[in-house]
Structures are given as structure tokens and as C-alpha cells.
Protein backbone atom coordinates (compact mmCIF):
# COMPACT_ATOMS: atom_id res chain seq x y z
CA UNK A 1 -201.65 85.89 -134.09
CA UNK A 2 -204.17 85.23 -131.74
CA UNK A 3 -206.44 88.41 -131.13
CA UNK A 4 -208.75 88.96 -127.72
CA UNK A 5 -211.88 91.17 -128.59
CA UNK A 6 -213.28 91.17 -125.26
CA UNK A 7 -212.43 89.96 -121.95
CA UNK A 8 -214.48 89.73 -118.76
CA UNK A 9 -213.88 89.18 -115.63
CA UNK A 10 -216.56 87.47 -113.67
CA UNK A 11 -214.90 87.57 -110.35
CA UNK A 12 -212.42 89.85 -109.62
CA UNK A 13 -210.94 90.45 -105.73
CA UNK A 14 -207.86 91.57 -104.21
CA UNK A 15 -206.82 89.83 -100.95
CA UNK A 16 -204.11 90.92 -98.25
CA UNK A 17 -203.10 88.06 -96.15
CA UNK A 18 -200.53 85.47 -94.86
CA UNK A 19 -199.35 82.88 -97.77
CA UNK A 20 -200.67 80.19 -95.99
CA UNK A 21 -204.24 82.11 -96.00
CA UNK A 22 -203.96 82.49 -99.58
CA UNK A 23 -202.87 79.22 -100.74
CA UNK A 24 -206.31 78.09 -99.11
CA UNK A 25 -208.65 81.21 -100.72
CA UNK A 26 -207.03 79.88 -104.07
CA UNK A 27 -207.83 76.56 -103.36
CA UNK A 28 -211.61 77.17 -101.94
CA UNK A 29 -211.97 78.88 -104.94
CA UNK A 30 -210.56 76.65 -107.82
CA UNK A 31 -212.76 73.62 -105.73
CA UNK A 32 -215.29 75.63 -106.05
CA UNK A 33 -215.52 76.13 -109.80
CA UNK A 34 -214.40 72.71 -110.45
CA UNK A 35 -216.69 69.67 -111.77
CA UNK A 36 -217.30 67.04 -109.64
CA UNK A 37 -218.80 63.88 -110.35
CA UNK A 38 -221.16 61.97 -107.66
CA UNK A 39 -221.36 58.43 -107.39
CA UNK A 40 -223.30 55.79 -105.73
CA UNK A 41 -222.34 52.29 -105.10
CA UNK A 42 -225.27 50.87 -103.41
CA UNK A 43 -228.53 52.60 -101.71
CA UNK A 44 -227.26 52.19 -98.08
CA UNK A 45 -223.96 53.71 -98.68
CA UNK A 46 -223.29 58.08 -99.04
CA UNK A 47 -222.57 59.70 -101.95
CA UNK A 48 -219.08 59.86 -103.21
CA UNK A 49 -217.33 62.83 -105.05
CA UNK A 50 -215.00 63.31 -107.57
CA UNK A 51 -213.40 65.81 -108.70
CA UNK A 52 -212.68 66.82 -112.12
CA UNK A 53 -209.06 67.04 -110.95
CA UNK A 54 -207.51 65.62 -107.77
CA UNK A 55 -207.40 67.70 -104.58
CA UNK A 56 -204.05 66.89 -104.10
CA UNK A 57 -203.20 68.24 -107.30
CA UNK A 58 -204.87 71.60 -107.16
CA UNK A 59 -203.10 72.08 -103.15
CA UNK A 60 -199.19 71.49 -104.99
CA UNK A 61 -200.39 73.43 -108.65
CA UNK A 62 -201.31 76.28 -106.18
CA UNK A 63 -198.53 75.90 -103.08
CA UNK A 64 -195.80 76.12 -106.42
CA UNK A 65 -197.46 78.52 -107.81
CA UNK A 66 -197.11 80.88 -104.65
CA UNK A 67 -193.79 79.87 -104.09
CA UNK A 68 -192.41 80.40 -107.62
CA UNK A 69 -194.07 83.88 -108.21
């Protein structure tokens, strides 16, 4: 049986708004945390990021997520 000693929060808010609000908090949030990679292809070109998991993923994880609660 697993056992938790101690648990902390690091962030911990409570936020009244529309869904569609909400879905984007969550979602500036997980981005936020999230490791990204930078690459360069050549010296004249910008940077390019990656995330550590696709945008488009983290949007539908956290639009079903909402909708299934």
C-alpha cells in the first residue's frame, strides 16, 4: 500500500470564471511548467520550441477534462 508522508502544495488558487476562461488558466499554466526544448537550424533563422508534450494535446487533455468532471 502506497503511503504519502508529506504533501505540498506549491501553488495552490481557486478561480471563479466562465469554462472557456478556465480551460485557458489550465492551459497557461500546464505550458508554463512544461519542458520545452529550443532548436536552431541555421544562424539566420529564429529559435524553434518544443514542447515536452504537444499543445494540441494539453488544449483536448484539459477541454475533456472540464467537460467530463
Amino acid at each position: 500500500m502506497l503511503q504519502i508522508k508529506e504533501l505540498i502544495f506549491k501553488m495552490l488558487s481557486e478561480v471563479n470564471d466562465n469554462i472557456y476562461k478556465l480551460i485557458d488558466i489550465a492551459i497557461a499554466y500546464i505550458n508554463q511548467h512544461m519542458n520545452w526544448e529550443v532548436e536552431f537550424y541555421d544562424k539566420n533563422t529564429a529559435r524553434i520550441e518544443i514542447p515536452e508534450v504537444p499543445v494540441y494535446t494539453v488544449r483536448e487533455l484539459r477541454v475533456n477534462a472540464f467537460a467530463h468532471v
